[in-house]
N, C-alpha and C. Protein backbone atom coordinates (compact mmCIF):
# COMPACT_ATOMS: atom_id res chain seq x y z
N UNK A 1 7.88 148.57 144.66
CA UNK A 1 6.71 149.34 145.03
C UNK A 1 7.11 150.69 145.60
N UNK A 2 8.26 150.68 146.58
CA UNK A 2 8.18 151.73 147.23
C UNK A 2 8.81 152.86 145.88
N UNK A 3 9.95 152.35 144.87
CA UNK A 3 10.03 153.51 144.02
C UNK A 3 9.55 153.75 142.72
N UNK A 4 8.59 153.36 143.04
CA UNK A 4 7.06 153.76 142.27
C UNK A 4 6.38 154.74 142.71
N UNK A 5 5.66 154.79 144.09
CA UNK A 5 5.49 156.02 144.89
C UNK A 5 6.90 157.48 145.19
N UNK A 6 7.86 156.83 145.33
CA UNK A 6 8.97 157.95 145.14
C UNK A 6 8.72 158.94 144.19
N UNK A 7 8.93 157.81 142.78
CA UNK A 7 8.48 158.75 141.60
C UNK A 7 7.61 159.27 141.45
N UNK A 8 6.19 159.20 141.80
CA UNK A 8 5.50 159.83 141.89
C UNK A 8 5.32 161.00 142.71
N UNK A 9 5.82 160.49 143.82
CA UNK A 9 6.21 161.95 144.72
C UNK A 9 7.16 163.31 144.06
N UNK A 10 7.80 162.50 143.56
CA UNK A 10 8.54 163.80 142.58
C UNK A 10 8.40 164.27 141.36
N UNK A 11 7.35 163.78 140.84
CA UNK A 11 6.69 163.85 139.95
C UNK A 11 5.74 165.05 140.00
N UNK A 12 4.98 164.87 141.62
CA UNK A 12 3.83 165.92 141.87
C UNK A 12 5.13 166.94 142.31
N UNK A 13 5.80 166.81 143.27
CA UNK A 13 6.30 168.15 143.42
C UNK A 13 6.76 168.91 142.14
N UNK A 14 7.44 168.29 141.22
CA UNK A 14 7.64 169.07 140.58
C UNK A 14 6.47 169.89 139.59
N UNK A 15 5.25 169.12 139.15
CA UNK A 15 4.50 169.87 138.39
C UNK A 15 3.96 170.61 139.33
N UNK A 16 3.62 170.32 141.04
CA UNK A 16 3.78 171.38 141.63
C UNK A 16 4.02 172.59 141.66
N UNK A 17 5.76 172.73 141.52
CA UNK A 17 6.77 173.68 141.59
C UNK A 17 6.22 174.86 139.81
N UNK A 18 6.15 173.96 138.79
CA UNK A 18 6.15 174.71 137.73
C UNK A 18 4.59 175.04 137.78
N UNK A 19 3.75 174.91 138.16
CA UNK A 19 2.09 175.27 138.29
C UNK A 19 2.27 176.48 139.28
N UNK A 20 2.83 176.55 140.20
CA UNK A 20 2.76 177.75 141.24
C UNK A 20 3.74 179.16 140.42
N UNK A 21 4.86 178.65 139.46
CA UNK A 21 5.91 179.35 138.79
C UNK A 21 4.95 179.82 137.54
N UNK A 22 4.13 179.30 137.34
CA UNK A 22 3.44 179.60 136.27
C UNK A 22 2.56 180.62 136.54
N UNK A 23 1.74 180.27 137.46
CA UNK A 23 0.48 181.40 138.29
C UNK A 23 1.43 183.07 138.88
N UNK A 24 2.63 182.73 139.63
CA UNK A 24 3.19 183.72 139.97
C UNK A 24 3.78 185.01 138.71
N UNK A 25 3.91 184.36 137.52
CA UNK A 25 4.59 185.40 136.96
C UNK A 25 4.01 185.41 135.29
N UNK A 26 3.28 184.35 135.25
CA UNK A 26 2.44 184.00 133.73
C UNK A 26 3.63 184.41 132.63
N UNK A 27 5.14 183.83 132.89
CA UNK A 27 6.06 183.64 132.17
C UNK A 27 6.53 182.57 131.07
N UNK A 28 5.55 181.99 132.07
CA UNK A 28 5.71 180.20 131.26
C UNK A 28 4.87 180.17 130.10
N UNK A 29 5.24 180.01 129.00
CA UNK A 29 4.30 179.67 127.54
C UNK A 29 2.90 179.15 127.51
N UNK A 30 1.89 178.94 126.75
CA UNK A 30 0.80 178.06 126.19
C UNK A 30 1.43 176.80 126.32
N UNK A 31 0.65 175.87 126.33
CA UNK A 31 0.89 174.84 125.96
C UNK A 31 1.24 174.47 124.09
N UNK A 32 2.80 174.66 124.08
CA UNK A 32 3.20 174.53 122.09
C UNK A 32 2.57 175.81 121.72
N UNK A 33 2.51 176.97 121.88
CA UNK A 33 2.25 177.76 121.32
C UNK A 33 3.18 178.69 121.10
N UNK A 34 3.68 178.97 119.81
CA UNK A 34 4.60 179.36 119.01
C UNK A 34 4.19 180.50 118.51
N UNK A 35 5.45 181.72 118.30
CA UNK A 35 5.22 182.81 117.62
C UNK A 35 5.61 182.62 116.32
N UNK A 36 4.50 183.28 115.64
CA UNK A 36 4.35 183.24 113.82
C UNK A 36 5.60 183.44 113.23
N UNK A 37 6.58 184.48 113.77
CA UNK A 37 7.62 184.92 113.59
C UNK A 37 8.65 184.65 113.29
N UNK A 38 8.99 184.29 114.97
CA UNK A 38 10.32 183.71 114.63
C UNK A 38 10.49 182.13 115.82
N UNK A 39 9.29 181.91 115.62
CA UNK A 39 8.81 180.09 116.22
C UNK A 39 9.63 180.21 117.72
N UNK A 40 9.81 180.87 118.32
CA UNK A 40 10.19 180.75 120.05
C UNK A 40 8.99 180.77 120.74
N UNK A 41 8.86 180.05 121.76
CA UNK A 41 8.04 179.87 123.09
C UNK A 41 7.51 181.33 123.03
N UNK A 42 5.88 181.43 123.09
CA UNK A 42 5.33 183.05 123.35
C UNK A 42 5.08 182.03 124.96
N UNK A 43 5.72 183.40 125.48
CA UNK A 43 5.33 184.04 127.13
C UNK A 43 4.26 184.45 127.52
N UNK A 44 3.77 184.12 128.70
CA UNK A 44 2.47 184.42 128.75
C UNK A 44 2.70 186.03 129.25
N UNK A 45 3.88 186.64 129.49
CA UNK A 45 4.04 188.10 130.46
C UNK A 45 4.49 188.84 128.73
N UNK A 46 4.42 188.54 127.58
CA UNK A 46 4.92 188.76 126.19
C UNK A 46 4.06 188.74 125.15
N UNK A 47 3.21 188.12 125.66
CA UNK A 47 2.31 187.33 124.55
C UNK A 47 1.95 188.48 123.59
N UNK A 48 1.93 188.80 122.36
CA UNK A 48 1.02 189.84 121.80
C UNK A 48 0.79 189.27 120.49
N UNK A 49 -1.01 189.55 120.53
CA UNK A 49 -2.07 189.76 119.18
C UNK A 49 -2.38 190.14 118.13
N UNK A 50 -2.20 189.74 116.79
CA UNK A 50 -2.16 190.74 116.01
C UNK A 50 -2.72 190.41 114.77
N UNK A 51 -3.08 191.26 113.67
CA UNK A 51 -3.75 191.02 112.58
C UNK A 51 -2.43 191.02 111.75
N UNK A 52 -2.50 190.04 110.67
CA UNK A 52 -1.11 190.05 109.94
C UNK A 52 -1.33 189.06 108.60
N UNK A 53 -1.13 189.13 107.60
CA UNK A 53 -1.47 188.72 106.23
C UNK A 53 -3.46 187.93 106.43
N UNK A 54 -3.74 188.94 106.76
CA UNK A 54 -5.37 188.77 106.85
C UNK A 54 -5.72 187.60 107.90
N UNK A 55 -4.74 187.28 109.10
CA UNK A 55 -5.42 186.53 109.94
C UNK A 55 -5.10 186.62 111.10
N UNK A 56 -5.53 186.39 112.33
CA UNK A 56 -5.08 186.67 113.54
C UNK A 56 -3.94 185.70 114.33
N UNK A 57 -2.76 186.45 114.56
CA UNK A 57 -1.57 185.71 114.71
C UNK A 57 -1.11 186.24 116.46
N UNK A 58 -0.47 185.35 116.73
CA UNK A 58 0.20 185.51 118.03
C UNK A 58 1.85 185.55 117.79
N UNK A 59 2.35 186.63 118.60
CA UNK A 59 3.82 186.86 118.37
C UNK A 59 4.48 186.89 119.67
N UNK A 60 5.48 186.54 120.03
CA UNK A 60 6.33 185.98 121.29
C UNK A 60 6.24 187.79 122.25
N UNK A 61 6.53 188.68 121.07
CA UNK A 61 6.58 189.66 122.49
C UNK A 61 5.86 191.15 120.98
N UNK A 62 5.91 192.34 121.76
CA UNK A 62 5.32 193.59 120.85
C UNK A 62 6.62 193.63 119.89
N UNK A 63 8.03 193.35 120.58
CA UNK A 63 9.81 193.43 119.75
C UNK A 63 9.36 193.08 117.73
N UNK A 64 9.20 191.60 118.48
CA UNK A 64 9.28 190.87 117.04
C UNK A 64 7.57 191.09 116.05
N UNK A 65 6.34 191.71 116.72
CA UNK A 65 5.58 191.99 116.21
C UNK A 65 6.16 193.28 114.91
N UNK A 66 6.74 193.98 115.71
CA UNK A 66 7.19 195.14 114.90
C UNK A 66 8.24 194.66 113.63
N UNK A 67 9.23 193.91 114.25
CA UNK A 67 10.08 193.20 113.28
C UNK A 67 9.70 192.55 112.79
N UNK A 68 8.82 191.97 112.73
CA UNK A 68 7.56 191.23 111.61
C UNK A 68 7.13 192.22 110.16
N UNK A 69 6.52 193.10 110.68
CA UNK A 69 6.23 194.15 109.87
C UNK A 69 7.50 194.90 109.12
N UNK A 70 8.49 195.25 109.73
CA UNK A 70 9.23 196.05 108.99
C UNK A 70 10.29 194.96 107.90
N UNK A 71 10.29 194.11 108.26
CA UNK A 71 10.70 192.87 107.19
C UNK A 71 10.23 192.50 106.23
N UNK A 72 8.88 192.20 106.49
CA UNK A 72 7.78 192.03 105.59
C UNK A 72 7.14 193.00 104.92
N UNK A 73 7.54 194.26 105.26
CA UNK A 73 7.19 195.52 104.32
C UNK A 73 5.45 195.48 104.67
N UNK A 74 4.91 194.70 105.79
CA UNK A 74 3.28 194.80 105.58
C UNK A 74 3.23 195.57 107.02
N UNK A 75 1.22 195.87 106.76
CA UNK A 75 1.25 196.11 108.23
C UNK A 75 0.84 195.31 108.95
N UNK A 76 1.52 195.04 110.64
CA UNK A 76 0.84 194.40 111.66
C UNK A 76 -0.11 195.11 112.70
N UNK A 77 -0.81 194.87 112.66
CA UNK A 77 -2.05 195.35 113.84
C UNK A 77 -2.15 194.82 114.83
N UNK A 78 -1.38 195.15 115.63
CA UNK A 78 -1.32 194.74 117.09
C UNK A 78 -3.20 194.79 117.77
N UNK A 79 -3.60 193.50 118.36
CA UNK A 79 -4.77 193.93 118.48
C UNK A 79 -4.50 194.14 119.94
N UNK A 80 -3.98 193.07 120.75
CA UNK A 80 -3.09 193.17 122.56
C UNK A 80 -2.11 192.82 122.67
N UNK A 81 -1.61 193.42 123.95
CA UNK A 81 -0.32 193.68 124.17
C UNK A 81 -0.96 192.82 125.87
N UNK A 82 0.02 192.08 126.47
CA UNK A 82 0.04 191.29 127.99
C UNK A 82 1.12 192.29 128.91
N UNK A 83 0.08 192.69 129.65
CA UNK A 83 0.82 193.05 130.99
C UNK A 83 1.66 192.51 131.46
N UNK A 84 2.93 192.87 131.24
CA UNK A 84 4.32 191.95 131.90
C UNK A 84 3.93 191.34 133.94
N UNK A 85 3.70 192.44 134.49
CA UNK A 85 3.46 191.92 135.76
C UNK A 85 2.71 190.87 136.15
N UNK A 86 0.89 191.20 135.61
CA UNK A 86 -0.06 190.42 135.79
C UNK A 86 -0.08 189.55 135.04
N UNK A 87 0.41 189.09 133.36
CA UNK A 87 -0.13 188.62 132.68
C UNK A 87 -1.50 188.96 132.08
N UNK A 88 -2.29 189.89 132.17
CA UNK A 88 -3.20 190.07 131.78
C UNK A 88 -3.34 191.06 130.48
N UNK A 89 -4.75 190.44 129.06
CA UNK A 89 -4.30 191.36 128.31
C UNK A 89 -4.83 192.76 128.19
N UNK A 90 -4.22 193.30 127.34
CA UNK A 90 -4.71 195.35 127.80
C UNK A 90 -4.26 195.72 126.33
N UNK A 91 -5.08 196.71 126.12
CA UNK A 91 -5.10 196.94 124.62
C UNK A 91 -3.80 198.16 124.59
N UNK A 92 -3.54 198.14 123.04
CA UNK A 92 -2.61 198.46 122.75
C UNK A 92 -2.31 199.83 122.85
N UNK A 93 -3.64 200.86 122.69
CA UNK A 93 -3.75 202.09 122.63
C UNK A 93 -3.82 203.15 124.11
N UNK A 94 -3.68 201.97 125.27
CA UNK A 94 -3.66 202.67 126.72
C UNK A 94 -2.56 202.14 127.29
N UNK A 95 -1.75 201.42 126.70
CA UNK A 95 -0.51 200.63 126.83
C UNK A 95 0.59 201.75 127.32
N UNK A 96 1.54 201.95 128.15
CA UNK A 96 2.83 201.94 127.99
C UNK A 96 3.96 200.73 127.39
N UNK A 97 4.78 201.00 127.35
CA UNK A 97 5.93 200.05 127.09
C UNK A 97 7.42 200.69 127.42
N UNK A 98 7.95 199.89 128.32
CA UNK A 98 9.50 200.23 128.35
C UNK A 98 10.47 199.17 127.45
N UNK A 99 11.38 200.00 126.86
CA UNK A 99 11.91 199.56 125.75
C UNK A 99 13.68 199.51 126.41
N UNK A 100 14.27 198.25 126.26
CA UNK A 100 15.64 198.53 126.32
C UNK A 100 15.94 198.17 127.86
N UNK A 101 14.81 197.74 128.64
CA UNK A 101 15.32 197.07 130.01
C UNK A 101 16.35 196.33 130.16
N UNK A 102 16.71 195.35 131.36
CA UNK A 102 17.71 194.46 131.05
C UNK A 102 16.95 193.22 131.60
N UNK A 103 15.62 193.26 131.17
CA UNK A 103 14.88 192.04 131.24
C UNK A 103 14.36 191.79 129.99
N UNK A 104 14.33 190.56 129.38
CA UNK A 104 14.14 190.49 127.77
C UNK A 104 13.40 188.62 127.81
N UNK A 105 12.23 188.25 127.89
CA UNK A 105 12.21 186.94 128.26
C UNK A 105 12.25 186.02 127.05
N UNK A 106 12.72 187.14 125.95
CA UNK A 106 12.66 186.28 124.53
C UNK A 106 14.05 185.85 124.57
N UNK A 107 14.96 186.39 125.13
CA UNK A 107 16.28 186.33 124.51
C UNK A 107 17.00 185.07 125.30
N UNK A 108 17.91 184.25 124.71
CA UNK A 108 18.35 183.14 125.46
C UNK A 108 20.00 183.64 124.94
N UNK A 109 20.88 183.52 126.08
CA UNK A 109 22.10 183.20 126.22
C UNK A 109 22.94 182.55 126.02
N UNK A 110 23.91 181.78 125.03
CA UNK A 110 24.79 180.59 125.90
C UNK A 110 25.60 181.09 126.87
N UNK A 111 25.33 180.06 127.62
CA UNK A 111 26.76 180.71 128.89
C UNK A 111 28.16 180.56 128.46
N UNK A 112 28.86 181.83 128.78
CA UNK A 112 30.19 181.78 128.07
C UNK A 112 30.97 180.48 128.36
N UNK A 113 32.17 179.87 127.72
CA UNK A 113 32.94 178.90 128.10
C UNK A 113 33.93 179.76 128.74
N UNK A 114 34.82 179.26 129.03
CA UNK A 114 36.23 179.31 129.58
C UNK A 114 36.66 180.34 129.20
N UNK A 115 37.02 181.37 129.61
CA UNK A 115 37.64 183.04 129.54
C UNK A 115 38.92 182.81 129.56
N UNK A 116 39.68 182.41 128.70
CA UNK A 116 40.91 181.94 128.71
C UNK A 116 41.40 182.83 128.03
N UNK A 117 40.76 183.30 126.91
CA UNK A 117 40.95 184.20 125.16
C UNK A 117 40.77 185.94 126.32
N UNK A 118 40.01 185.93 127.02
CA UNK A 118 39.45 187.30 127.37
C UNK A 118 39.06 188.49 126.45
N UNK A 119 38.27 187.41 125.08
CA UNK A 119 37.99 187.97 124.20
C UNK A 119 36.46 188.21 124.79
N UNK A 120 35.73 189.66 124.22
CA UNK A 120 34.18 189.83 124.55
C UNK A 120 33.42 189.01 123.78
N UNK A 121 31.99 188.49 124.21
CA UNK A 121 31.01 187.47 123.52
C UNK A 121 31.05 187.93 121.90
N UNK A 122 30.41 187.56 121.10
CA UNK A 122 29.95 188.17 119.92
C UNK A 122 28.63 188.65 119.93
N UNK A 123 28.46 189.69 120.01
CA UNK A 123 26.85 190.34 119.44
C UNK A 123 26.19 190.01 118.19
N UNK A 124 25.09 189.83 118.23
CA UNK A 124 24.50 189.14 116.80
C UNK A 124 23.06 189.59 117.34
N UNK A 125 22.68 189.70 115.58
CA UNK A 125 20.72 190.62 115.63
C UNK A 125 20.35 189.15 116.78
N UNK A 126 18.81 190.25 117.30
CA UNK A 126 17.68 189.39 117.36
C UNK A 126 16.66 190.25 117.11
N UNK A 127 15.84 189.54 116.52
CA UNK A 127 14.67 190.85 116.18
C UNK A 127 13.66 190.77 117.77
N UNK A 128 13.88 190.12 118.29
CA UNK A 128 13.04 190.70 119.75
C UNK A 128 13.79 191.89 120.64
N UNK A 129 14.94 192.37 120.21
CA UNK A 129 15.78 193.29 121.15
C UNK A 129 15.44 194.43 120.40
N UNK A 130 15.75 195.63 121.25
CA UNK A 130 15.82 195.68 122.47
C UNK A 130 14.45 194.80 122.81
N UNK A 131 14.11 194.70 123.67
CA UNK A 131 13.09 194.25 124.55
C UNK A 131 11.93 195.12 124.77
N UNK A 132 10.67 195.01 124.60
CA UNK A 132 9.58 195.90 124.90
C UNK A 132 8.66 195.31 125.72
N UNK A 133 8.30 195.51 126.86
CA UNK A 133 7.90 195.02 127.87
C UNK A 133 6.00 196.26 128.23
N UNK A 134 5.04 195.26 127.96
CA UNK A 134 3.70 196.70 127.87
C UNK A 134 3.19 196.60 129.97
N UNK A 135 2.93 197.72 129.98
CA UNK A 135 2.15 197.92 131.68
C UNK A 135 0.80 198.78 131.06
N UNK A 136 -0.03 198.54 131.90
CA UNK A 136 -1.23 198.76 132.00
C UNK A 136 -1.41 200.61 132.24
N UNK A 137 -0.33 201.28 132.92
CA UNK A 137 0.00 202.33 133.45
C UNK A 137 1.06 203.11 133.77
N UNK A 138 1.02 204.67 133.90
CA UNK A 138 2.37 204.74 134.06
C UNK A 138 3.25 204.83 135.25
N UNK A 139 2.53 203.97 136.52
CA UNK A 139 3.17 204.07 137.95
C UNK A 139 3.74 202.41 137.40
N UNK A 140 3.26 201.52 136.94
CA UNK A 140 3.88 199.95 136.86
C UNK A 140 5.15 200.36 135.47
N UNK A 141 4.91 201.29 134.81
CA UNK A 141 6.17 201.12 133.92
C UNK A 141 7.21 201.79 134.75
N UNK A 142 6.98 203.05 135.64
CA UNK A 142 8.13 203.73 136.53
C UNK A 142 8.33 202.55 137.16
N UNK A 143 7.95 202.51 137.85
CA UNK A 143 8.51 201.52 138.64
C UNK A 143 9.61 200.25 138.18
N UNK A 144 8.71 199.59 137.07
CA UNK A 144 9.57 198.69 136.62
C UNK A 144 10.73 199.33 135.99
N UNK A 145 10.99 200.59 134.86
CA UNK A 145 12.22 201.06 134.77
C UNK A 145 13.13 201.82 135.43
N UNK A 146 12.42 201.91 137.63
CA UNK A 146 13.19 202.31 137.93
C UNK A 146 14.15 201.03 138.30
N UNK A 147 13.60 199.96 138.40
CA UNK A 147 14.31 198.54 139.31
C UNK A 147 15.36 198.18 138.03
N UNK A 148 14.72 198.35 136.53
CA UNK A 148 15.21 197.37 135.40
C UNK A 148 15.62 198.31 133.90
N UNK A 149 15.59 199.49 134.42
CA UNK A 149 16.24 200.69 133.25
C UNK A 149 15.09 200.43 132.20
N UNK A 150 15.40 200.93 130.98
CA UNK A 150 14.84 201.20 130.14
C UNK A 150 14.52 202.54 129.65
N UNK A 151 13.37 202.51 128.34
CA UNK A 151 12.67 204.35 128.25
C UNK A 151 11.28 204.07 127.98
N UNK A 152 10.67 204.61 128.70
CA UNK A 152 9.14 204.56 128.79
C UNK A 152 8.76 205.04 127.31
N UNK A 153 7.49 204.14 126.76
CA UNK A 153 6.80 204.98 125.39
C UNK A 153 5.61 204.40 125.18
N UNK A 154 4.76 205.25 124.77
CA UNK A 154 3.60 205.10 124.52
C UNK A 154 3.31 204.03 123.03
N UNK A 155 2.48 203.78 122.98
CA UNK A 155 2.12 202.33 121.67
C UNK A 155 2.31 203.30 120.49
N UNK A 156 1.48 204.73 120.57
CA UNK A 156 1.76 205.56 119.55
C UNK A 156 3.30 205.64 118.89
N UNK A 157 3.77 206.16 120.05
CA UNK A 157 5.65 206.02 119.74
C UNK A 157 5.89 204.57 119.25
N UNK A 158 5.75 203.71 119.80
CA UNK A 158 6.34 202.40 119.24
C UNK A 158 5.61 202.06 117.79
N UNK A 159 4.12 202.06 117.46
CA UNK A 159 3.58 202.18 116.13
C UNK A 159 4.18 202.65 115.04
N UNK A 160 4.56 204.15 115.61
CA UNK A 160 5.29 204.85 114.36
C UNK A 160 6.33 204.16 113.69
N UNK A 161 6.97 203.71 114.47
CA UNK A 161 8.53 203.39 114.34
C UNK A 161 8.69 202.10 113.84
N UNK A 162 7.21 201.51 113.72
CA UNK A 162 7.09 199.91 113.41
C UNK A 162 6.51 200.02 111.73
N UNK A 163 6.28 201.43 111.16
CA UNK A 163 5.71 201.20 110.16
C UNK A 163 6.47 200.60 108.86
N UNK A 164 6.21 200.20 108.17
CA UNK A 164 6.93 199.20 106.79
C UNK A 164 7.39 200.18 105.95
């Protein structure tokens, strides 16, 4: 009996722990909701909207929306872009975006093994890099590329550069 209640006790703390992690930074995914793309966890601080072989698709971040399009030779129509801070969405055309931060929530790592070789990792594509991260304004994109680098650009700038 008693580790029955245990488990349960740690049970709540933990969905606890990931419900408060979730509200604080709206980093954590949909529930199974997958980008059209390239099938990784969409972020809720990533999430972006878009029109794409005539239907409305969700893509893990604005990165791979674009790399969607220029692969596919079609166009994507970003309809929103998610405020990295708030999570909240904001259209594409009052958008900033910093590009090239060293925050990227698409990208996963392996952790190196044993540095024995003191050879460097291997670099390999991802079509979410650099990283494009949208703010609502341009005091939340300074800010964030003064803490996390990057280059500030407008949706216009990033549009162009996404065309097929």
């Amino acid at each position: 009996m008693k580790v029955g209640i245990v488990m349960r006790r740690r049970e709540f703390w933990g969905f606890g722990f990931l419900s408060i992690l979730a509200a604080c930074r709206g980093t954590v995914s949909r529930a199974g909701e997958l980008c059209h793309a390239c099938q990784r966890p969409v972020h809720g601080a990533t999430r972006t909207v878009a029109f794409h072989e005539g239907k409305r698709m969700t893509f893990c971040c604005p990165a791979c929306a674009i790399s969607e399009s220029k692969q596919e030779g079609q166009t994507v129509e970003v309809l929103s872009l998610t405020d990295f801070d708030t999570g909240k969405e904001i259209p594409p055309d009052s958008a900033l975006l910093v590009r090239g931060s060293d925050v990227n929530p698409c990208a996963e790592h392996a952790p190196p093994g044993p540095a024995t070789d003191k050879r460097p990792m291997q670099v390999t594509y991802d079509r979410c890099a650099p990283g494009l991260l949208a703010f609502p304004n341009r005091a939340a994109a300074e800010t964030f590329a003064r803490n996390h680098g990057g280059t500030i650009l407008t949706w216009k700038d990033v549009r162009g550069a996404a065309k097929p």
